[in-house]
PDB file of N, CA and C in Angstrom:
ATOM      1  N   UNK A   1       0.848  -1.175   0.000  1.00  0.00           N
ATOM      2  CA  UNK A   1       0.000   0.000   0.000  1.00  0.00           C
ATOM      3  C   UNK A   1       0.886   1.227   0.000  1.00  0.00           C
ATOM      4  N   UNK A   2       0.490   1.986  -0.918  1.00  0.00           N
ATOM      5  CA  UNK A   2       1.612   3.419  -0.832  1.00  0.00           C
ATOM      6  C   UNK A   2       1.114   4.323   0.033  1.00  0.00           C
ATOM      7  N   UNK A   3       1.980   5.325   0.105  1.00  0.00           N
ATOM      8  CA  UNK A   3       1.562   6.117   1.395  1.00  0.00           C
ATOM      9  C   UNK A   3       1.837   7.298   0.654  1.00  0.00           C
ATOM     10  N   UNK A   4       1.086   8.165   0.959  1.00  0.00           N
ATOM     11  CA  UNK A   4       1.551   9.562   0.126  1.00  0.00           C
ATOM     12  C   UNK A   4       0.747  10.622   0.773  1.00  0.00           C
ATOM     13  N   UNK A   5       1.064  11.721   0.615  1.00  0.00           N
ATOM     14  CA  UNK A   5       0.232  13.344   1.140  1.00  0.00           C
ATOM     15  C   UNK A   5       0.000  13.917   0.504  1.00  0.00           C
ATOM     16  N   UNK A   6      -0.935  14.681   0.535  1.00  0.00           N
ATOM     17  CA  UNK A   6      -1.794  15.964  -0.051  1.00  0.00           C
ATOM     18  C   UNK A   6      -3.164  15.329  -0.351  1.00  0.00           C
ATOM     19  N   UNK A   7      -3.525  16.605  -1.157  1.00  0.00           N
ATOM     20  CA  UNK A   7      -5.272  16.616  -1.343  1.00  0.00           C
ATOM     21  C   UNK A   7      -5.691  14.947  -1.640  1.00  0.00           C
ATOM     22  N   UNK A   8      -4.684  15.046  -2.871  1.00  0.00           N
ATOM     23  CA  UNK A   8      -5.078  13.480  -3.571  1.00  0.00           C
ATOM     24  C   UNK A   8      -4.929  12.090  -2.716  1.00  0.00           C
ATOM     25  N   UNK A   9      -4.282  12.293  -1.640  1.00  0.00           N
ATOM     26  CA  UNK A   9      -4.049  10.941  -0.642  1.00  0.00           C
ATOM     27  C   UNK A   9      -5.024  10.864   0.005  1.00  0.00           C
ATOM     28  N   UNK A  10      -6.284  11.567   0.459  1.00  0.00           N
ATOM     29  CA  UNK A  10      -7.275  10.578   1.226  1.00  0.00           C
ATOM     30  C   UNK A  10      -8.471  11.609   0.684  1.00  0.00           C
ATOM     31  N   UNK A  11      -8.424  11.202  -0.427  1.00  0.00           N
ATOM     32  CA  UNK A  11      -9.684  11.343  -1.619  1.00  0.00           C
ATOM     33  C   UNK A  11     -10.565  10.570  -0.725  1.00  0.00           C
ATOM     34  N   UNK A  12     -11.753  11.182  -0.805  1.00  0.00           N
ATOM     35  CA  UNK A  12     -12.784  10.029  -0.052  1.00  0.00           C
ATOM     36  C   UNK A  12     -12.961   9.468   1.142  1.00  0.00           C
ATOM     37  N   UNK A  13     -11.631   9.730   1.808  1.00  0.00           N
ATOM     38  CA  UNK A  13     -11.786   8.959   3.473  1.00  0.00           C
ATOM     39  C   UNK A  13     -11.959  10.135   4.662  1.00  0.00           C
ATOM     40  N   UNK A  14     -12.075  11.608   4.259  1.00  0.00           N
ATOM     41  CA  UNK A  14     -12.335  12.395   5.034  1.00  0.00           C
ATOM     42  C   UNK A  14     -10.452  11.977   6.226  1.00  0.00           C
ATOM     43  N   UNK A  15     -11.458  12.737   7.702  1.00  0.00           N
ATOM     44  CA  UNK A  15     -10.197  12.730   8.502  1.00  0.00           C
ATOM     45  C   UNK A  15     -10.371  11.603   9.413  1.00  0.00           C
ATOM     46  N   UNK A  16     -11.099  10.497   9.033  1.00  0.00           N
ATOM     47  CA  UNK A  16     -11.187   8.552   9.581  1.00  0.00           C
ATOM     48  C   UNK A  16      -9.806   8.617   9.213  1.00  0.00           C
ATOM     49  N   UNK A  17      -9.451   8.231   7.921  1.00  0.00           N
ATOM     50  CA  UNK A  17      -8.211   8.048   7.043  1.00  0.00           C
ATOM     51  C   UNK A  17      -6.372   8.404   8.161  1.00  0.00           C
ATOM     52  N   UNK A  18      -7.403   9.312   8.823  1.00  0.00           N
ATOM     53  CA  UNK A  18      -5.820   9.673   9.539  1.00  0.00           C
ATOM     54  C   UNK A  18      -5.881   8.965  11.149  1.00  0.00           C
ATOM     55  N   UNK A  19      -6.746   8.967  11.685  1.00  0.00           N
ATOM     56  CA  UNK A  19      -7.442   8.612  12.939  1.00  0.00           C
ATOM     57  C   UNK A  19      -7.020   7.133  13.208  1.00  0.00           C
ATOM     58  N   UNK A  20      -7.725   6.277  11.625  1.00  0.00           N
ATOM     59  CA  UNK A  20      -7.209   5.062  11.701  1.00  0.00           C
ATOM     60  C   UNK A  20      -5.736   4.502  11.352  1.00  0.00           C
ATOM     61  N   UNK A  21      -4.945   5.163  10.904  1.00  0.00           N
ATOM     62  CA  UNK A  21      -3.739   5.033  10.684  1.00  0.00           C
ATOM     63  C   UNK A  21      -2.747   5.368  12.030  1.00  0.00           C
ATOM     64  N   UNK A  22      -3.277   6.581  12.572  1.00  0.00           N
ATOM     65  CA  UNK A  22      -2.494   6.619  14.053  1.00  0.00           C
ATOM     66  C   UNK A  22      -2.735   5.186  15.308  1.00  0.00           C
ATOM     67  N   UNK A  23      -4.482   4.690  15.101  1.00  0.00           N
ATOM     68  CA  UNK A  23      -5.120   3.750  16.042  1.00  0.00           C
ATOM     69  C   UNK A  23      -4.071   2.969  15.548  1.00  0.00           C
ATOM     70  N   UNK A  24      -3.113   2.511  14.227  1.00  0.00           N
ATOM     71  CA  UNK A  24      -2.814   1.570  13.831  1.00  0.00           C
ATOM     72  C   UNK A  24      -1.631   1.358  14.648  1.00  0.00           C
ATOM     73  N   UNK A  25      -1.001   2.321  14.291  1.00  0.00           N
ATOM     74  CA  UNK A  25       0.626   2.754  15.218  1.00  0.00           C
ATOM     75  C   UNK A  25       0.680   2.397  16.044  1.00  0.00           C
ATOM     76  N   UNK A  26      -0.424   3.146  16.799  1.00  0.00           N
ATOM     77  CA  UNK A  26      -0.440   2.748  18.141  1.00  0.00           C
ATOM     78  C   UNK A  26      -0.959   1.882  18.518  1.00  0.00           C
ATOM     79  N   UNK A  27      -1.418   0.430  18.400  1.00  0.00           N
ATOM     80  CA  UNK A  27      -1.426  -0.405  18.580  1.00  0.00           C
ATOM     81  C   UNK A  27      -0.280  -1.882  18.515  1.00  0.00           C
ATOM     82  N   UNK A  28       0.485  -1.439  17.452  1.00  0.00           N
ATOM     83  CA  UNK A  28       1.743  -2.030  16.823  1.00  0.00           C
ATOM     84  C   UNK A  28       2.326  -1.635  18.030  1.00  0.00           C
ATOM     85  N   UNK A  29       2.568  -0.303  18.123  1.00  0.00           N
ATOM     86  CA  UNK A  29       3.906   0.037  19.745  1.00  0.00           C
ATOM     87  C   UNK A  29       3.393  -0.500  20.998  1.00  0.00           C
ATOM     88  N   UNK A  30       2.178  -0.785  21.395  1.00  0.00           N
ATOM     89  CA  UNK A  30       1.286  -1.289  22.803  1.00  0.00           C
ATOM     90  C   UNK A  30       2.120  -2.771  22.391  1.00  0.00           C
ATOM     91  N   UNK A  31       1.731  -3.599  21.397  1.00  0.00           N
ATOM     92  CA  UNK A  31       2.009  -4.766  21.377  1.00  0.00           C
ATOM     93  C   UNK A  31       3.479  -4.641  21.273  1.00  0.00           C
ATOM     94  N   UNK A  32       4.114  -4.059  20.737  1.00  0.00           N
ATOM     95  CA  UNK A  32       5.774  -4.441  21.081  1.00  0.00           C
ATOM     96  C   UNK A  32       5.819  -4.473  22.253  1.00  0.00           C
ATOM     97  N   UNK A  33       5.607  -3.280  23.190  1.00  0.00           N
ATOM     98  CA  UNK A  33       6.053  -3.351  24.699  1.00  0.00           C
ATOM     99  C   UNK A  33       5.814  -4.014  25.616  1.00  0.00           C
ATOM    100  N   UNK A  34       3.934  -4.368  25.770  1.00  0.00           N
ATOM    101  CA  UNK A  34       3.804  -5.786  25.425  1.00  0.00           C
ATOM    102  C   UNK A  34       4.442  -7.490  25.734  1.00  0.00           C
ATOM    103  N   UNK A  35       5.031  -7.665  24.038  1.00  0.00           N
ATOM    104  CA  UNK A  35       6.079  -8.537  23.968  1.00  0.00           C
ATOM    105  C   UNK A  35       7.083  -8.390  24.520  1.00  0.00           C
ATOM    106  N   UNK A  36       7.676  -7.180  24.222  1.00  0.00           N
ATOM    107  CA  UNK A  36       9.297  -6.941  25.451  1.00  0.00           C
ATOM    108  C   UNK A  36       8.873  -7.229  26.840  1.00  0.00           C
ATOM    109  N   UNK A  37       8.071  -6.592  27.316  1.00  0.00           N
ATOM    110  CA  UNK A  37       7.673  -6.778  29.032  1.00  0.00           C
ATOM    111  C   UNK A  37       7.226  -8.500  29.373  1.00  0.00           C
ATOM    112  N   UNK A  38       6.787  -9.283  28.238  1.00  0.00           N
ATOM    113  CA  UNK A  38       6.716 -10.851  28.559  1.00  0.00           C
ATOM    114  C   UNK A  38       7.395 -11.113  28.394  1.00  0.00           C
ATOM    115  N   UNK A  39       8.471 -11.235  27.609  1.00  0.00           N
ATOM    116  CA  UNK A  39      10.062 -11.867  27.244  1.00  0.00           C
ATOM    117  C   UNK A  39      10.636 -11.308  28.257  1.00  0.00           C
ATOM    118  N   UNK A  40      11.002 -10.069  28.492  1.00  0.00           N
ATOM    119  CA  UNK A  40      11.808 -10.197  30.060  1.00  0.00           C
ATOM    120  C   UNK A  40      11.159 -10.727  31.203  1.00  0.00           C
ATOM    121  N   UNK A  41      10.156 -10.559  31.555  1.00  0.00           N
ATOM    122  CA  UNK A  41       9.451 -11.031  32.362  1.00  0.00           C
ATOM    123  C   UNK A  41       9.507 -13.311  32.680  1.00  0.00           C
ATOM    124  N   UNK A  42       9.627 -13.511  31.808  1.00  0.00           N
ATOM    125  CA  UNK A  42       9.734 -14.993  31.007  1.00  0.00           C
ATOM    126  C   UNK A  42      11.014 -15.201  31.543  1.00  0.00           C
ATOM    127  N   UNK A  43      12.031 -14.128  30.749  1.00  0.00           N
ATOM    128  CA  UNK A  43      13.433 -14.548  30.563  1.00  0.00           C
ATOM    129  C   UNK A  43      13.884 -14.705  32.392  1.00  0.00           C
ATOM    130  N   UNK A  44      13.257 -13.261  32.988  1.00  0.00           N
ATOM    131  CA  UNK A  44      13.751 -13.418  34.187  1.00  0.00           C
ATOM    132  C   UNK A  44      13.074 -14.714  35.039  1.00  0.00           C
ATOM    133  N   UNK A  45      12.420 -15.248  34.969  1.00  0.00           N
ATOM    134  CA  UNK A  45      11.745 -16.252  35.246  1.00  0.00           C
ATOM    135  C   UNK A  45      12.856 -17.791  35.361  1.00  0.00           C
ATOM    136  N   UNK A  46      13.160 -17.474  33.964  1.00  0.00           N
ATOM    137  CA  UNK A  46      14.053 -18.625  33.269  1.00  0.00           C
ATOM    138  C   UNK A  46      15.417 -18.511  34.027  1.00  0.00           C
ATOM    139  N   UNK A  47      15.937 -17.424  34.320  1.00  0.00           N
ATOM    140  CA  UNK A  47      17.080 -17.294  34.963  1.00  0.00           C
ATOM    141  C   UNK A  47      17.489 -17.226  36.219  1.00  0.00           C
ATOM    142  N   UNK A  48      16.206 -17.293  37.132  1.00  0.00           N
ATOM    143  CA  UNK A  48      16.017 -17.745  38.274  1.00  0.00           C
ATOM    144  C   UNK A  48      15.886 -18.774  38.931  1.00  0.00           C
ATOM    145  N   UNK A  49      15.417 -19.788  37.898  1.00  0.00           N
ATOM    146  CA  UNK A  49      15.328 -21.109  37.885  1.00  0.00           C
ATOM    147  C   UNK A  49      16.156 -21.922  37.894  1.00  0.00           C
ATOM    148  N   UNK A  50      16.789 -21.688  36.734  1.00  0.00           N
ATOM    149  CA  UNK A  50      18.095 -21.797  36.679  1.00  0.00           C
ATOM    150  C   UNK A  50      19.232 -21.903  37.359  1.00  0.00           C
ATOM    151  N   UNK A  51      19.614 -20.613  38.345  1.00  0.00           N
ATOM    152  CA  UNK A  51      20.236 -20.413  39.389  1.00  0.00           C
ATOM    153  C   UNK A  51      19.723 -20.876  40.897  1.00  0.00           C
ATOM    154  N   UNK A  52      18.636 -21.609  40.099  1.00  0.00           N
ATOM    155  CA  UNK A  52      18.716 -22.558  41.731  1.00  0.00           C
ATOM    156  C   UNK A  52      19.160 -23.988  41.854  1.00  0.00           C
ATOM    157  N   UNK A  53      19.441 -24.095  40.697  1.00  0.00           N
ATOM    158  CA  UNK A  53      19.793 -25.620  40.323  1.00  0.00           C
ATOM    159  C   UNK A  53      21.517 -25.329  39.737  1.00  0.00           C
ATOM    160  N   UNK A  54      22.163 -25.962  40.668  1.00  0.00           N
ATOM    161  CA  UNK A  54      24.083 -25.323  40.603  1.00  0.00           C
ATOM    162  C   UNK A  54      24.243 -26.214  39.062  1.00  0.00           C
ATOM    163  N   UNK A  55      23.925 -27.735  39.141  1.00  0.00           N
ATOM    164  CA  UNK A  55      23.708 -28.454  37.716  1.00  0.00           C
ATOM    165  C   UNK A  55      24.234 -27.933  36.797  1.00  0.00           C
ATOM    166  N   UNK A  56      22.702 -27.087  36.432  1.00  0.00           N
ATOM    167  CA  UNK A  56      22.384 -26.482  35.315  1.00  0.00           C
ATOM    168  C   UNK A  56      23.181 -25.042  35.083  1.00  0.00           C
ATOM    169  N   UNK A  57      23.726 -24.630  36.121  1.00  0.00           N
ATOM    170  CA  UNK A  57      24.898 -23.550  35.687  1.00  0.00           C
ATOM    171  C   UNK A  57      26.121 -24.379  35.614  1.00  0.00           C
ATOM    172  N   UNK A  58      26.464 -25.344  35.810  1.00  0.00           N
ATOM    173  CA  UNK A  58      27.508 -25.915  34.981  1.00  0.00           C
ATOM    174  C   UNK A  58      28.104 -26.435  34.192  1.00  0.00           C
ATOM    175  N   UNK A  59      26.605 -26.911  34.023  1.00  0.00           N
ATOM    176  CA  UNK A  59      26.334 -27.303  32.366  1.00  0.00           C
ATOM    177  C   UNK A  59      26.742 -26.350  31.039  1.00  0.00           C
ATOM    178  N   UNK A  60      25.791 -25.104  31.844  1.00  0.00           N
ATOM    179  CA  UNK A  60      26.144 -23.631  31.108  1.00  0.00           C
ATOM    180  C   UNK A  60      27.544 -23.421  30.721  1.00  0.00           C
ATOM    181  N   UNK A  61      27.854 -23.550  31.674  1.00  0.00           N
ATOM    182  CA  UNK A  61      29.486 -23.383  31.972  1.00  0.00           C
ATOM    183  C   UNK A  61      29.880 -23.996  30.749  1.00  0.00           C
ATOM    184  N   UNK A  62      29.929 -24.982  31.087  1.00  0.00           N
ATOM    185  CA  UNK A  62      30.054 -26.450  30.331  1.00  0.00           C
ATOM    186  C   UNK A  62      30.190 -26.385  28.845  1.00  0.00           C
ATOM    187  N   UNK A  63      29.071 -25.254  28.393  1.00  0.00           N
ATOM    188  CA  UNK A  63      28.711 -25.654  27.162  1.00  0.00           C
ATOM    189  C   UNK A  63      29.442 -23.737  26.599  1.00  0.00           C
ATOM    190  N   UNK A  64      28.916 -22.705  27.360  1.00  0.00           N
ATOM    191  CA  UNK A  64      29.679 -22.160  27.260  1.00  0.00           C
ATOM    192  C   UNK A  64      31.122 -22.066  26.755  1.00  0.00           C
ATOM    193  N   UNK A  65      31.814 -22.888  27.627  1.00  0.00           N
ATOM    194  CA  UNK A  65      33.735 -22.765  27.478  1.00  0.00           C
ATOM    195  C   UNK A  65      33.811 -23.585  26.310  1.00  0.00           C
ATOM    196  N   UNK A  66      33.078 -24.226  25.765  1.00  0.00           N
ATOM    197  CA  UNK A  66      32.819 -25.296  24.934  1.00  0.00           C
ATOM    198  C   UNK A  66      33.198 -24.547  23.791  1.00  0.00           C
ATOM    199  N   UNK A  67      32.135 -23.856  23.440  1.00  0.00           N
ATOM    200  CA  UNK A  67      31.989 -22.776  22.350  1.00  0.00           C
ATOM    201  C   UNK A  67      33.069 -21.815  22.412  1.00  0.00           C
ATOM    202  N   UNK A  68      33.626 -21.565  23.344  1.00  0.00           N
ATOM    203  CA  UNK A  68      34.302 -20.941  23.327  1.00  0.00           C
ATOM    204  C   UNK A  68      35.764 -21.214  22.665  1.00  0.00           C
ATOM    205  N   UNK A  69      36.098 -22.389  23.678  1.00  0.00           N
ATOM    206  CA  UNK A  69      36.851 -22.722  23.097  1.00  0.00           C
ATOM    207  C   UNK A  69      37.062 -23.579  21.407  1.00  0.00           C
ATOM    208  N   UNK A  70      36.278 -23.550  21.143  1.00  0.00           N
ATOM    209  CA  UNK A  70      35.894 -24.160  19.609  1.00  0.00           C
ATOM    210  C   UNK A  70      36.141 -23.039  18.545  1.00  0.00           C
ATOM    211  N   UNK A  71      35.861 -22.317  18.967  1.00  0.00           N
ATOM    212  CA  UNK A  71      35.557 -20.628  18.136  1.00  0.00           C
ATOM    213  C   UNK A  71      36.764 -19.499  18.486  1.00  0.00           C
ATOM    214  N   UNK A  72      37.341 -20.113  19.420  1.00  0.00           N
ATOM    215  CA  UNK A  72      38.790 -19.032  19.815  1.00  0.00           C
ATOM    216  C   UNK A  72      39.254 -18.258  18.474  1.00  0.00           C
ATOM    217  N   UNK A  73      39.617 -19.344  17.254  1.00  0.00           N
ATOM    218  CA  UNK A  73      40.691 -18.687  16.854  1.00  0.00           C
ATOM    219  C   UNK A  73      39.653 -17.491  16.005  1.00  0.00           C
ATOM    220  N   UNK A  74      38.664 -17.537  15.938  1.00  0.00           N
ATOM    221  CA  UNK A  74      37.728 -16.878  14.919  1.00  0.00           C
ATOM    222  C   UNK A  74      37.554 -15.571  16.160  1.00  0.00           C
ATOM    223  N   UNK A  75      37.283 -15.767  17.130  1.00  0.00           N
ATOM    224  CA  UNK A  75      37.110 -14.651  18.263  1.00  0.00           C
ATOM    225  C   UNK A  75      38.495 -13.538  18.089  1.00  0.00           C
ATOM    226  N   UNK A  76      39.394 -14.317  18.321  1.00  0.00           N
ATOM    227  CA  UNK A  76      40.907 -13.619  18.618  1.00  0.00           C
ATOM    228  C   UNK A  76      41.253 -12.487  17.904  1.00  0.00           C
ATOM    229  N   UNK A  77      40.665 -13.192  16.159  1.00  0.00           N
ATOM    230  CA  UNK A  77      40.882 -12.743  14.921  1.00  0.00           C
ATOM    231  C   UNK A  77      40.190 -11.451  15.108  1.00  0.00           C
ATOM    232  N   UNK A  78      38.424 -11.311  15.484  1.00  0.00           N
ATOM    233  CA  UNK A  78      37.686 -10.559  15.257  1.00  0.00           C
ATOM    234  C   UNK A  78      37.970 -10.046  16.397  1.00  0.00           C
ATOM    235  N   UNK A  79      38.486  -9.944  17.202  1.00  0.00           N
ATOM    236  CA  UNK A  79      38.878  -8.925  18.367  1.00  0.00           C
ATOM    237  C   UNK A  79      39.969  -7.978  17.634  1.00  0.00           C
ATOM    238  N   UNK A  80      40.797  -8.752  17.289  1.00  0.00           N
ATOM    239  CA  UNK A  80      42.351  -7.719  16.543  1.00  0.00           C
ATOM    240  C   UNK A  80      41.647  -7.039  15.502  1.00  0.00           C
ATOM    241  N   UNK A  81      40.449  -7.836  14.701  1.00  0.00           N
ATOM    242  CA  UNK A  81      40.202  -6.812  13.740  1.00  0.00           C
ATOM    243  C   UNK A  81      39.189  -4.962  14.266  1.00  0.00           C
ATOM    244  N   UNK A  82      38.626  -5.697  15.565  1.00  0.00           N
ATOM    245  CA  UNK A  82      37.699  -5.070  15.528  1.00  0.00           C
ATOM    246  C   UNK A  82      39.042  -3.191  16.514  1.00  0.00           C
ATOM    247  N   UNK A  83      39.975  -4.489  17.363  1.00  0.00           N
ATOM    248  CA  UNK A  83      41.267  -3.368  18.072  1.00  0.00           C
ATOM    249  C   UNK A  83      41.852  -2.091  17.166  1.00  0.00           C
ATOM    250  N   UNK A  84      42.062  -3.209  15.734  1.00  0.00           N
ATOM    251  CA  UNK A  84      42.956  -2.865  14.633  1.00  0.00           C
ATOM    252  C   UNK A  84      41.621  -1.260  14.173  1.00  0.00           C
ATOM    253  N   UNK A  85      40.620  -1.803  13.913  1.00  0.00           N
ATOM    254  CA  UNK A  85      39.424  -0.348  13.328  1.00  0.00           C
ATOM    255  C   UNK A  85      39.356   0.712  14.256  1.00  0.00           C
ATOM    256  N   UNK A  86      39.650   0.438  15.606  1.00  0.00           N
ATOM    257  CA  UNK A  86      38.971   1.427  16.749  1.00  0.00           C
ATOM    258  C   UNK A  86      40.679   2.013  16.884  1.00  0.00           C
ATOM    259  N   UNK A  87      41.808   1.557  16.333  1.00  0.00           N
ATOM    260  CA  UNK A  87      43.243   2.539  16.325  1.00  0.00           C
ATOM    261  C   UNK A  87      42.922   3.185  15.285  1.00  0.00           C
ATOM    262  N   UNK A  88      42.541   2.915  14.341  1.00  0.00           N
ATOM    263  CA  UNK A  88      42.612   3.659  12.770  1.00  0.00           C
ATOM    264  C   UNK A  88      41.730   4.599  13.218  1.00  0.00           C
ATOM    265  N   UNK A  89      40.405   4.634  13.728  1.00  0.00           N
ATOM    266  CA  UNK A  89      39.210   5.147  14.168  1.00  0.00           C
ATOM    267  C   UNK A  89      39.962   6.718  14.754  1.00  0.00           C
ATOM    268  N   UNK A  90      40.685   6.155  15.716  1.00  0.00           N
ATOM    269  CA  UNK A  90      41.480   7.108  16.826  1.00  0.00           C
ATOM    270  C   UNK A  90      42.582   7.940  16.354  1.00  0.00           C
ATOM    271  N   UNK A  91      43.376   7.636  15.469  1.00  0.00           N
ATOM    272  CA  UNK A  91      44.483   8.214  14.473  1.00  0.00           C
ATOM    273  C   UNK A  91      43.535   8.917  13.605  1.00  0.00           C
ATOM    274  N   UNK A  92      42.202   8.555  13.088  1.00  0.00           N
ATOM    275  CA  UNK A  92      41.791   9.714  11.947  1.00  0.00           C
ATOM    276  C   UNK A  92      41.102  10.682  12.865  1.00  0.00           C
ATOM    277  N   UNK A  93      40.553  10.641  13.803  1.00  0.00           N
ATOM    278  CA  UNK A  93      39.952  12.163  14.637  1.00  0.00           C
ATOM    279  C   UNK A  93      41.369  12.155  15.477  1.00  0.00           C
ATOM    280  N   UNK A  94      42.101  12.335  15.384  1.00  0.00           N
ATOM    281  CA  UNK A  94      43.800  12.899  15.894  1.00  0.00           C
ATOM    282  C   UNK A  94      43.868  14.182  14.786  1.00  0.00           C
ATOM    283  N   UNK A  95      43.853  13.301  13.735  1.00  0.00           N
ATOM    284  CA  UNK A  95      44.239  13.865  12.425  1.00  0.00           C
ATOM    285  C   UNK A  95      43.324  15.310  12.274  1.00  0.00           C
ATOM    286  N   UNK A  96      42.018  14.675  12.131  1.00  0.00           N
ATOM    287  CA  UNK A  96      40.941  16.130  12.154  1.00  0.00           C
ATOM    288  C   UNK A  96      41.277  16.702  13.176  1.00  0.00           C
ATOM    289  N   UNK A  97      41.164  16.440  14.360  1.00  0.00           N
ATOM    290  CA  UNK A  97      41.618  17.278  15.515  1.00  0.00           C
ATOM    291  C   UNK A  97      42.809  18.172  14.976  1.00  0.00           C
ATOM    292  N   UNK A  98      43.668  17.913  14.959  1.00  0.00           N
ATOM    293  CA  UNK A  98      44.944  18.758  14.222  1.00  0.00           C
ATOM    294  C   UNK A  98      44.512  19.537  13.145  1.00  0.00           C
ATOM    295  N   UNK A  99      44.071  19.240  12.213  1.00  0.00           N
ATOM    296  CA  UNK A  99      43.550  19.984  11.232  1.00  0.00           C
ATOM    297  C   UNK A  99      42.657  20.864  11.925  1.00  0.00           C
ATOM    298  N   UNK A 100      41.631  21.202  12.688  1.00  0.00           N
ATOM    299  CA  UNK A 100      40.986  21.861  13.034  1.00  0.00           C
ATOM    300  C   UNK A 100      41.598  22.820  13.529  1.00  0.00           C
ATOM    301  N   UNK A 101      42.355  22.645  14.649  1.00  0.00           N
ATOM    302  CA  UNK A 101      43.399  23.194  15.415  1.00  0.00           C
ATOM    303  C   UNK A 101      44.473  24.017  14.952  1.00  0.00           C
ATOM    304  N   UNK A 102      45.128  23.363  13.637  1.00  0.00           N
ATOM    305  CA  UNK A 102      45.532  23.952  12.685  1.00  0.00           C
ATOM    306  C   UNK A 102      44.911  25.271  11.628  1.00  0.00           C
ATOM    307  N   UNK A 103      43.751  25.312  11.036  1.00  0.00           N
ATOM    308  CA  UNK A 103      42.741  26.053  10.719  1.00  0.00           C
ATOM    309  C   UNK A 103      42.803  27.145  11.595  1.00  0.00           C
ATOM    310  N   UNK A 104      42.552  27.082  12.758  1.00  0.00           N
ATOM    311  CA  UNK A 104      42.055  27.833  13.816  1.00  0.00           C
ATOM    312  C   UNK A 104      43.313  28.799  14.123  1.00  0.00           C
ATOM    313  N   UNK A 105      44.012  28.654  14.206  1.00  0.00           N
ATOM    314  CA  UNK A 105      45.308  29.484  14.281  1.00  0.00           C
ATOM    315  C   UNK A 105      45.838  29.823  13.034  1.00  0.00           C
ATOM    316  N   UNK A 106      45.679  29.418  11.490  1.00  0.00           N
ATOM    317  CA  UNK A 106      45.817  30.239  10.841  1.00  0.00           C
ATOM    318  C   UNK A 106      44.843  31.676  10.943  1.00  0.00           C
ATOM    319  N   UNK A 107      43.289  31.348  11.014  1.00  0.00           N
ATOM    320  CA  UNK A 107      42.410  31.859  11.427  1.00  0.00           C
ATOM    321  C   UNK A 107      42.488  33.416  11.964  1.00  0.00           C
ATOM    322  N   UNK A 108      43.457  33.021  13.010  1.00  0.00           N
ATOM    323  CA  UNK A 108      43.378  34.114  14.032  1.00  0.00           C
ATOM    324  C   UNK A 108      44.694  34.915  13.778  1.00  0.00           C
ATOM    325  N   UNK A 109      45.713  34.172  12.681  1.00  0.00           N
ATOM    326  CA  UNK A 109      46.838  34.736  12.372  1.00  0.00           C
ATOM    327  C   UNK A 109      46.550  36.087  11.562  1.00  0.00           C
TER     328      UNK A 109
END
């Protein structure tokens, strides 16, 4: 369905046309929050349960270090890559920084 404004967009539906399109919204956002407030609500449920049974957090554990260790070398990698972007990141606003700084005192020269 396209969505569009002016005269020609709600030919015929008077101001329902807008009324029901906001009821719409806002119903979509009630039900997200909604869903978020049962999923945490759930989740915290689940994680309480959980932590009463030592077991089943060691299992976690368990399965956790598992993955972990299975996936190291792919982690390690994407850590250096992600170290390696956030130096480059930091060296190019150095750079603007200087340049700005630079600017600014020709500026006033």
């Amino acid at each position: 369905m396209k969505h569009s404004h002016g005269s020609h967009a709600m030919k015929g539906m008077g101001h329902g046309g807008h009324a029901a399109h906001g009821a719409h919204a806002m119903g979509k956002q009630i039900a997200k929050g909604s869903m978020a407030s049962a999923t945490v609500k759930s989740g915290g449920k689940l994680v309480s349960k959980i932590v009463k049974h030592p077991v089943l957090v060691f299992g976690l554990g368990l399965a956790a270090g598992y993955v972990v260790y299975k996936y190291r070398k792919e982690i390690v990698s994407s850590v250096n890559k992600a170290t390696d972007a956030s130096k480059d990141f930091v060296l190019q606003q150095k750079e603007n920084l200087e340049d700005i700084v630079a600017e600014t005192k020709e500026d006033e020269s």
